[in-house]
N, C-alpha and C. Protein backbone atom coordinates (compact mmCIF):
# COMPACT_ATOMS: atom_id res chain seq x y z
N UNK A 1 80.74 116.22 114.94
CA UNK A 1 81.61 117.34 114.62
C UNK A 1 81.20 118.51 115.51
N UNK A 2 82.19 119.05 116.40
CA UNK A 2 81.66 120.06 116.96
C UNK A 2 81.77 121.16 116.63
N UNK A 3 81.34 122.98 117.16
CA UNK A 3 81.29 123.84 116.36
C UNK A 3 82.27 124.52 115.61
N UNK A 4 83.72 124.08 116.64
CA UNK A 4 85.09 124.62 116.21
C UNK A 4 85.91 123.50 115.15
N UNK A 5 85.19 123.11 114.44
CA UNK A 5 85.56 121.54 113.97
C UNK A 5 85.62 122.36 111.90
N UNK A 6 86.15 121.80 111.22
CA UNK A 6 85.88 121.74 110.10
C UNK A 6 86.18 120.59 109.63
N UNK A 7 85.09 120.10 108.30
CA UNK A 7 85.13 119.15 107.77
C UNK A 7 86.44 119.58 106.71
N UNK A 8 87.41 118.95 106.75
CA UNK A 8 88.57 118.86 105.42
C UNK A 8 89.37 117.94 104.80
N UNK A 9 89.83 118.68 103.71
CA UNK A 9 90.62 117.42 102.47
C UNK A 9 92.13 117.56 102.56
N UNK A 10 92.54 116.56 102.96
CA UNK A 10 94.17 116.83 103.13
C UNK A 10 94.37 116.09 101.73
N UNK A 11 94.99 117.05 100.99
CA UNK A 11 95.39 116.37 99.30
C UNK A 11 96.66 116.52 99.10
N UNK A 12 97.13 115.62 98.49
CA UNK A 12 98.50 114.95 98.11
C UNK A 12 99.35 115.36 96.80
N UNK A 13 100.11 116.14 96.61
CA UNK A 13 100.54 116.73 95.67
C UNK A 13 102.19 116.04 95.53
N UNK A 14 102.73 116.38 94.77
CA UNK A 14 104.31 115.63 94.40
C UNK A 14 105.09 116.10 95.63
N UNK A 15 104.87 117.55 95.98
CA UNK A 15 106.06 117.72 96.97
C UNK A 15 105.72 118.31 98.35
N UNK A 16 104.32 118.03 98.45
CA UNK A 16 103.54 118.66 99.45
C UNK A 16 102.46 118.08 99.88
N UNK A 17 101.76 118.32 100.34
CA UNK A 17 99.52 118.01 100.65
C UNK A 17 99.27 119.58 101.22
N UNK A 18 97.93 119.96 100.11
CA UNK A 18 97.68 121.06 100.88
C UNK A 18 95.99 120.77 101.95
N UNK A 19 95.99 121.79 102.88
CA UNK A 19 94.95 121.15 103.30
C UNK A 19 93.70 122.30 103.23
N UNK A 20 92.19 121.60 102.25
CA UNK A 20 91.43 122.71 102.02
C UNK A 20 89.64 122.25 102.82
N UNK A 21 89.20 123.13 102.83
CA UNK A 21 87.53 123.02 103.43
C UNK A 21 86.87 122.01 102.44
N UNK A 22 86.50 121.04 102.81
CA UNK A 22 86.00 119.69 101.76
C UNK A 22 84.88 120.50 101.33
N UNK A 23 84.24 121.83 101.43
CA UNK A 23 82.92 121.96 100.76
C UNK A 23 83.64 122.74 99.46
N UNK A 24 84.78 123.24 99.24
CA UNK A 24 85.22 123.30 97.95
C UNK A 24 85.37 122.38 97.03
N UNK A 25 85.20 121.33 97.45
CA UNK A 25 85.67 120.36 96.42
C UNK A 25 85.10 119.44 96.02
N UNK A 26 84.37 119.58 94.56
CA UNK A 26 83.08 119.36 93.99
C UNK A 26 82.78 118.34 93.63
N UNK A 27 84.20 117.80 93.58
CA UNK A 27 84.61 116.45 92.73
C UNK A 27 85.89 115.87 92.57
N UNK A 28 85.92 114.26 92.69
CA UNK A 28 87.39 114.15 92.33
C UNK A 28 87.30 113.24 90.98
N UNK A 29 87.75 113.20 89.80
CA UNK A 29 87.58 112.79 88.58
C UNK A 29 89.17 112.76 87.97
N UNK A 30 88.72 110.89 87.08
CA UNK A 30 90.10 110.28 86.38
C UNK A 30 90.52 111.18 85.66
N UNK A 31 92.39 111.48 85.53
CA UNK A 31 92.86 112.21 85.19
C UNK A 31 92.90 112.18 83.61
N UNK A 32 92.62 110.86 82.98
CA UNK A 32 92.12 110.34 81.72
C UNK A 32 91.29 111.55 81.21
N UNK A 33 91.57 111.51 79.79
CA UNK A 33 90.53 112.75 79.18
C UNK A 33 90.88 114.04 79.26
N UNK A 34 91.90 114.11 79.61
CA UNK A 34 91.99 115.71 80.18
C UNK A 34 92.93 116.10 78.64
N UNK A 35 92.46 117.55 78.11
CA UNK A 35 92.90 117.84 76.92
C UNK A 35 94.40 118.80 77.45
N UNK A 36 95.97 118.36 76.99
CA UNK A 36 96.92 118.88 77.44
C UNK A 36 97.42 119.75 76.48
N UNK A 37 96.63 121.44 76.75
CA UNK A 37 97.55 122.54 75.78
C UNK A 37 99.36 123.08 76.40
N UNK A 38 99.53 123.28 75.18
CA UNK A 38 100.56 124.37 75.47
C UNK A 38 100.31 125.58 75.34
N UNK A 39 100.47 125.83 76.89
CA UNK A 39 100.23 127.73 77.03
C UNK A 39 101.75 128.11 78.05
N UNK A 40 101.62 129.31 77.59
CA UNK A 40 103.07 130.14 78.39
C UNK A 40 103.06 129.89 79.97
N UNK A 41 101.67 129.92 80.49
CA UNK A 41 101.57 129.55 81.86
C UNK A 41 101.78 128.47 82.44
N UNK A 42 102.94 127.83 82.32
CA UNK A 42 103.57 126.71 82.46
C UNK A 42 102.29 125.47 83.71
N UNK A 43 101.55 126.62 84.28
CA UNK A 43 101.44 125.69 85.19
C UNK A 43 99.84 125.82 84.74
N UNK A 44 99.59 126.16 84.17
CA UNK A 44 98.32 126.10 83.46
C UNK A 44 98.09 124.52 82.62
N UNK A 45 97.73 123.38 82.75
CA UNK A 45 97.88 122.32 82.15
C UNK A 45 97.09 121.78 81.12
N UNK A 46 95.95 122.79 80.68
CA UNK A 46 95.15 122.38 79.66
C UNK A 46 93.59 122.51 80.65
N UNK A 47 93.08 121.79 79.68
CA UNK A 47 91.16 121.30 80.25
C UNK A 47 90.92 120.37 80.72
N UNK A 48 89.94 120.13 81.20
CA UNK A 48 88.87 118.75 81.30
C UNK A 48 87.95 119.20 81.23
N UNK A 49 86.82 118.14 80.29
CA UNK A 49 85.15 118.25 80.30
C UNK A 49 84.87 117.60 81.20
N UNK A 50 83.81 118.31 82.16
CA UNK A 50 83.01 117.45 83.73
C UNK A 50 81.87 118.30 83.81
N UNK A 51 80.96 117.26 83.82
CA UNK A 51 79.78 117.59 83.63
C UNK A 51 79.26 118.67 82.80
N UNK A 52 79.73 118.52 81.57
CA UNK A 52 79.57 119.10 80.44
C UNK A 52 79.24 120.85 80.33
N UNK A 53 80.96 121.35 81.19
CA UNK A 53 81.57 122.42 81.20
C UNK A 53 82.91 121.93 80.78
N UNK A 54 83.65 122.76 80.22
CA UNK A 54 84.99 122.68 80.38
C UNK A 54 86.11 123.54 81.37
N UNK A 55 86.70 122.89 82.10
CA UNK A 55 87.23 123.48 82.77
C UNK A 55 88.71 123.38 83.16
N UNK A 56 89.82 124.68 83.77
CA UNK A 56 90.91 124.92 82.86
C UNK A 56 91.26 123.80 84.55
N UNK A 57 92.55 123.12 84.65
CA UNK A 57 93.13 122.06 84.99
C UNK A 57 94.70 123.05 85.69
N UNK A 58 94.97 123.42 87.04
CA UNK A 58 96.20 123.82 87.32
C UNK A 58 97.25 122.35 87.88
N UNK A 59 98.34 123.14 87.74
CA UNK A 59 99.83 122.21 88.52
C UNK A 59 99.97 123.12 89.76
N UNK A 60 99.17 122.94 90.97
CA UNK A 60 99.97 123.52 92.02
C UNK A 60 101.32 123.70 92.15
N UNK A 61 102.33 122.56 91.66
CA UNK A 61 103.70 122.42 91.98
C UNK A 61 104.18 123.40 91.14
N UNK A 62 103.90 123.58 89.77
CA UNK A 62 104.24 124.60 88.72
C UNK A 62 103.60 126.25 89.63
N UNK A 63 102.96 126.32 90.24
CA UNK A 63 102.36 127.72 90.14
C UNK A 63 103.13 128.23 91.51
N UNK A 64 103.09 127.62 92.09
CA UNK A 64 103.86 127.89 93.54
C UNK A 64 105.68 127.77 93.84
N UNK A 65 106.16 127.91 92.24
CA UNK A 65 107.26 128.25 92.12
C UNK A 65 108.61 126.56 91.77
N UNK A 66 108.09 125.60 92.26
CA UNK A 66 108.46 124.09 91.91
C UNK A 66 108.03 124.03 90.63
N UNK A 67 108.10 122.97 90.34
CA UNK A 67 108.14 121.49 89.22
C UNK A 67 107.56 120.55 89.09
N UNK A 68 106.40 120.43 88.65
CA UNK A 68 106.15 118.34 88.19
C UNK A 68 106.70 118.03 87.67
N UNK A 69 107.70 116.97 88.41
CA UNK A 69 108.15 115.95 87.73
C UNK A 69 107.99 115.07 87.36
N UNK A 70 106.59 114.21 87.24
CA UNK A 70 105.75 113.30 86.74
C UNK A 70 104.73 112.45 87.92
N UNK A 71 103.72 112.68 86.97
CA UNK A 71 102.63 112.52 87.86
C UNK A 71 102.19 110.67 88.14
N UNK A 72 101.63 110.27 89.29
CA UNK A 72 101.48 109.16 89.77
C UNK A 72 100.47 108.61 89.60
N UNK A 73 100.43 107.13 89.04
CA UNK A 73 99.48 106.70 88.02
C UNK A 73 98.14 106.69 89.15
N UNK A 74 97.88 107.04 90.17
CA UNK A 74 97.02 107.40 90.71
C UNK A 74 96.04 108.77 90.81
N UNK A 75 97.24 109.48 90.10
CA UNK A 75 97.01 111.10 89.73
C UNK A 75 95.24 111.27 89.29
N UNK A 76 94.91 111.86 89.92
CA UNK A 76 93.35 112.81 89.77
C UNK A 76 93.45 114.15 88.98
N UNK A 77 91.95 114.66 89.07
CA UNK A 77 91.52 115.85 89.26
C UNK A 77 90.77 115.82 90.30
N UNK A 78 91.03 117.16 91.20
CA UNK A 78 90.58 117.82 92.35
C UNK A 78 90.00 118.50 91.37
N UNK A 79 88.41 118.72 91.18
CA UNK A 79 87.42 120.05 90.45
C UNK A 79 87.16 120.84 92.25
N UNK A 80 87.66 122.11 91.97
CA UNK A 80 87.05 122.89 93.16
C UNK A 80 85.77 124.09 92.73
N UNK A 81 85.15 124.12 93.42
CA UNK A 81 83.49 125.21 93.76
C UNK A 81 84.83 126.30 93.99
N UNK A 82 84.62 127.74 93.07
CA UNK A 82 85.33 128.92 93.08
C UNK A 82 85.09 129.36 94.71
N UNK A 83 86.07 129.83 94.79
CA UNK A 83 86.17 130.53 96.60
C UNK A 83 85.29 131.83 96.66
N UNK A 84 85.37 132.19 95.55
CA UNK A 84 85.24 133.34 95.32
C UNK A 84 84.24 133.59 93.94
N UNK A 85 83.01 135.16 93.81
CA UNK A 85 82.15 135.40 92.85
C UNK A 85 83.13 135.47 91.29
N UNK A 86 82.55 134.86 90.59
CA UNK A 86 82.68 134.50 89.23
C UNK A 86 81.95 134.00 88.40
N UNK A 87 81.21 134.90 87.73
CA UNK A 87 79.69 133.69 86.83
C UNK A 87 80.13 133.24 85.89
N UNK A 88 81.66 133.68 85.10
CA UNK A 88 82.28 132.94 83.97
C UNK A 88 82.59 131.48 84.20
N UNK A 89 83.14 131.12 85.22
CA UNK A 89 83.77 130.21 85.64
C UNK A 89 83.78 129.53 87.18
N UNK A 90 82.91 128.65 87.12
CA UNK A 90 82.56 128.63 88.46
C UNK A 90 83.49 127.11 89.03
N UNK A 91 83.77 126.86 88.28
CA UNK A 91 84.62 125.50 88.40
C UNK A 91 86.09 125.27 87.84
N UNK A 92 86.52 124.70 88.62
CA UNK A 92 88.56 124.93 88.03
C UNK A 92 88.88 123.46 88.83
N UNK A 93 90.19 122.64 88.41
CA UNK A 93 90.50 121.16 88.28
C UNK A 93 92.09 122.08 89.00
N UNK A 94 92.36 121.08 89.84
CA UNK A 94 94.02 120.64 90.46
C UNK A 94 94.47 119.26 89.46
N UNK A 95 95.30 119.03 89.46
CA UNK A 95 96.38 117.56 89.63
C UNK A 95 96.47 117.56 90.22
N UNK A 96 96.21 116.32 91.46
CA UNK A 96 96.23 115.52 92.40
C UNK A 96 97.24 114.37 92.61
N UNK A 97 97.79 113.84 92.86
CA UNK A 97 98.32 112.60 93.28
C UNK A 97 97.58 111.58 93.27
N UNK A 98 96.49 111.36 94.14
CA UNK A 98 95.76 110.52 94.99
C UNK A 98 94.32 111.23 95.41
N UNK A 99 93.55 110.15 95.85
CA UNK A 99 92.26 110.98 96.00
C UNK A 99 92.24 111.43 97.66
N UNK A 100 91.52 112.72 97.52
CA UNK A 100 91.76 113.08 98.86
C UNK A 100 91.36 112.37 100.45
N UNK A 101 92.33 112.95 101.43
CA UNK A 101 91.59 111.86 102.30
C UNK A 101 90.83 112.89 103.08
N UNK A 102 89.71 112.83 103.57
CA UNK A 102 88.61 114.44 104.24
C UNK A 102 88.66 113.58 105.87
N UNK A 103 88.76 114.47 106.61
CA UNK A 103 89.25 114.81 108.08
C UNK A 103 88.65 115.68 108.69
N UNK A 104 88.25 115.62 110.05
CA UNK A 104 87.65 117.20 110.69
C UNK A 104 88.51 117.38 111.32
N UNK A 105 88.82 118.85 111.09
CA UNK A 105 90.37 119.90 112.14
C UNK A 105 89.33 120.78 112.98
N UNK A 106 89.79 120.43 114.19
CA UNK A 106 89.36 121.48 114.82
C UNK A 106 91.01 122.64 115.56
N UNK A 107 90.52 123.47 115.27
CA UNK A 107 91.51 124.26 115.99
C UNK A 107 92.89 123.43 116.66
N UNK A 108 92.31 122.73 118.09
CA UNK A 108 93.29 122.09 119.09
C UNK A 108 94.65 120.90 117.65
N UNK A 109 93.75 120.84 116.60
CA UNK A 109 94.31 119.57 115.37
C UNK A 109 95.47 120.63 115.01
N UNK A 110 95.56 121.69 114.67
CA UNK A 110 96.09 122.94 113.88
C UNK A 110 97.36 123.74 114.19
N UNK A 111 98.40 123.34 114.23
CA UNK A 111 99.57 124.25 114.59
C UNK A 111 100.20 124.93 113.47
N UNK A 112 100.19 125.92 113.41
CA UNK A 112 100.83 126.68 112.60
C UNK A 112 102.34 126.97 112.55
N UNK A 113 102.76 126.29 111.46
CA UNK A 113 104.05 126.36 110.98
C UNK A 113 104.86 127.65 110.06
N UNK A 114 106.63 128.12 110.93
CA UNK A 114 106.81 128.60 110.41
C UNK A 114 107.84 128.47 109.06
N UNK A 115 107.57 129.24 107.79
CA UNK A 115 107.98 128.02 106.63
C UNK A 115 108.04 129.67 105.69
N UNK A 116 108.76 129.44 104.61
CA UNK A 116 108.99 130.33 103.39
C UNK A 116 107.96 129.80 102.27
N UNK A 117 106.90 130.84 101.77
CA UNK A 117 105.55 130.37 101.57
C UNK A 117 105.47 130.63 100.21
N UNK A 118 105.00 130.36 98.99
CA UNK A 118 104.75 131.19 97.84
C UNK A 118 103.56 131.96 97.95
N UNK A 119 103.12 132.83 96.82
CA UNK A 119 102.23 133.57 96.73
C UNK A 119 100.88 133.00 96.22
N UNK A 120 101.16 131.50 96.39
CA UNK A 120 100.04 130.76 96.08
C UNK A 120 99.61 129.62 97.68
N UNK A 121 100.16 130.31 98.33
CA UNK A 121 99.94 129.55 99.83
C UNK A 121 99.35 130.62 100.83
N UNK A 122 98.87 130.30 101.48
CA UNK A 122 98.45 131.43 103.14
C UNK A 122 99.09 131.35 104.26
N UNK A 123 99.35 129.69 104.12
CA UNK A 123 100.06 129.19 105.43
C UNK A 123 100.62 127.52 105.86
N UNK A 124 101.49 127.34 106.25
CA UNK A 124 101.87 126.15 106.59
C UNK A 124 101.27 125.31 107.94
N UNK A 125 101.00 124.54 107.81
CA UNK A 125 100.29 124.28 109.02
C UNK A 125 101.04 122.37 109.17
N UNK A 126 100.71 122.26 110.75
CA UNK A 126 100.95 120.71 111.11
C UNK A 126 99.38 120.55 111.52
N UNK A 127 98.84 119.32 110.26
CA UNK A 127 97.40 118.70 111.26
C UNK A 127 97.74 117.60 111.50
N UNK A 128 97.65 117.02 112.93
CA UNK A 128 97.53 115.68 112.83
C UNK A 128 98.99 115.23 112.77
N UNK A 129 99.94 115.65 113.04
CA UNK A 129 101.16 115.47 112.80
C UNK A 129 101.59 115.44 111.47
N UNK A 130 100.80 116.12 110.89
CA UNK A 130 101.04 115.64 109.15
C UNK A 130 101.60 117.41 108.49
N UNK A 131 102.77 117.60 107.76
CA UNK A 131 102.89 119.05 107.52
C UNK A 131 101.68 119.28 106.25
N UNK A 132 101.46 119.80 105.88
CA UNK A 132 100.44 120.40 105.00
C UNK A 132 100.31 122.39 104.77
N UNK A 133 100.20 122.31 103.47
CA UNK A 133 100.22 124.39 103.21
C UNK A 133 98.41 124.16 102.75
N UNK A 134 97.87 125.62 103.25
CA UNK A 134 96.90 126.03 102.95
C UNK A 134 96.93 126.80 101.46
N UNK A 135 96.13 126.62 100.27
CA UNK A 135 96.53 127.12 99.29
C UNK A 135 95.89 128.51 99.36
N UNK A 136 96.36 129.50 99.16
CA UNK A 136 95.48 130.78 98.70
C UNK A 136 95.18 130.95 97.40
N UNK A 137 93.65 130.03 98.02
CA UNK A 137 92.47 129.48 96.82
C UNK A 137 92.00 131.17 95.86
N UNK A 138 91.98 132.29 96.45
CA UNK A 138 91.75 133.86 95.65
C UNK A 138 92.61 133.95 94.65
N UNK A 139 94.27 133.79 95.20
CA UNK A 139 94.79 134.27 94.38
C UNK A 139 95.26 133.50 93.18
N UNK A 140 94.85 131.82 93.30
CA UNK A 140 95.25 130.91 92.12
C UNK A 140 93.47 131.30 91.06
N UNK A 141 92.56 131.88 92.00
CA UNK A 141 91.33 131.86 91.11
C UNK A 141 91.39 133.12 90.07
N UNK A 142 92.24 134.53 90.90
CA UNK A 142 92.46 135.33 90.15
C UNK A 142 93.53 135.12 89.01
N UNK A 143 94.52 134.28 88.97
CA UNK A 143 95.42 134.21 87.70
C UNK A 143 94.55 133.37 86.79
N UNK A 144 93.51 132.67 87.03
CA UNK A 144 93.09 131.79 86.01
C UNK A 144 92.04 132.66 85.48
N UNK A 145 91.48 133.95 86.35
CA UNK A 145 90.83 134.47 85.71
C UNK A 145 91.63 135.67 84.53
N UNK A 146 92.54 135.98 85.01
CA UNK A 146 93.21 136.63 84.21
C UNK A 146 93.70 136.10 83.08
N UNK A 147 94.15 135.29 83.00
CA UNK A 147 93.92 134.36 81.74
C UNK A 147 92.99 134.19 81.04
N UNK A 148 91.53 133.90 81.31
CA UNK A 148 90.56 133.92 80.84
C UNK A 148 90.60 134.91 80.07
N UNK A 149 90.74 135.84 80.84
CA UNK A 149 90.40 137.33 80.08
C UNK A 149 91.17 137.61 79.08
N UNK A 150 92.81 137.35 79.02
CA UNK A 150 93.31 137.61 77.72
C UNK A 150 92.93 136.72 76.51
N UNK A 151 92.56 135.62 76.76
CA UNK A 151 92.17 134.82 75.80
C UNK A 151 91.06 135.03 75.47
N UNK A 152 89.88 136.06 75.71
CA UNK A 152 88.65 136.36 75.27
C UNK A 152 89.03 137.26 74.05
């Protein structure tokens, strides 16, 4: 891997793959077990216990303005390492599709696509000939923290 290189996870979502830095991503774990509340935050999907924390479980497709329309019996949890300082919560779960496949991008891999983005994306990108959105990992960490907080 050379210095302009990153190690990453191109992950598979219902209507997309976003593509993130594999050192976020702590873990991939059966979607089995996962406790499914009903909360107003539609895309908020409940918990999972991993490694004996509980931790809250998002729908990218729900938060970024789409729909799950049912998930694929291959479906995961993506657990991601917070992007960002938080001692409440240092760990948070995606729905996945499939388990990720990890790749090194270097720059020359990386074209940047132009695309109509939600407020849960940074950017569209082509790696590898493959389209893929970068998620803006801050601002899905800040709504889950805000949540947190009303529910305290």
């Amino acid at each position: 891997m050379s210095e302009n290189s990153l190690l990453s996870a191109l992950i598979s979502l219902q209507d997309r793959q976003l593509l993130v830095p594999d050192n976020l991503l702590a873990d991939v774990t059966p979607f089995g077990g996962m406790i499914v509340e009903s909360h107003k935050e539609r895309w908020v999907l409940g918990h999972k216990y991993w490694r004996n924390m509980r931790i809250p479980v998002v729908c990218f497709e729900n938060l970024s303005g789409g729909s799950l329309k049912k998930h694929s019996e291959q479906a995961c949890i993506a657990v991601f390492n917070r992007s960002t300082d938080n001692e409440q919560q240092s760990f948070w779960g995606m729905l996945i599709q499939d388990e990720p496949r990890r790749l090194t991008v270097s720059e020359q891999d990386l074209e940047m696509k132009s695309a109509q983005l939600s407020e849960a994306e940074v950017a569209a990108v082509r790696v590898n000939s493959e389209q893929a959105s970068i998620p803006n990992l801050a601002y899905i960490e800040e709504r889950l923290q805000s949540i947190h907080e009303v529910a305290e």
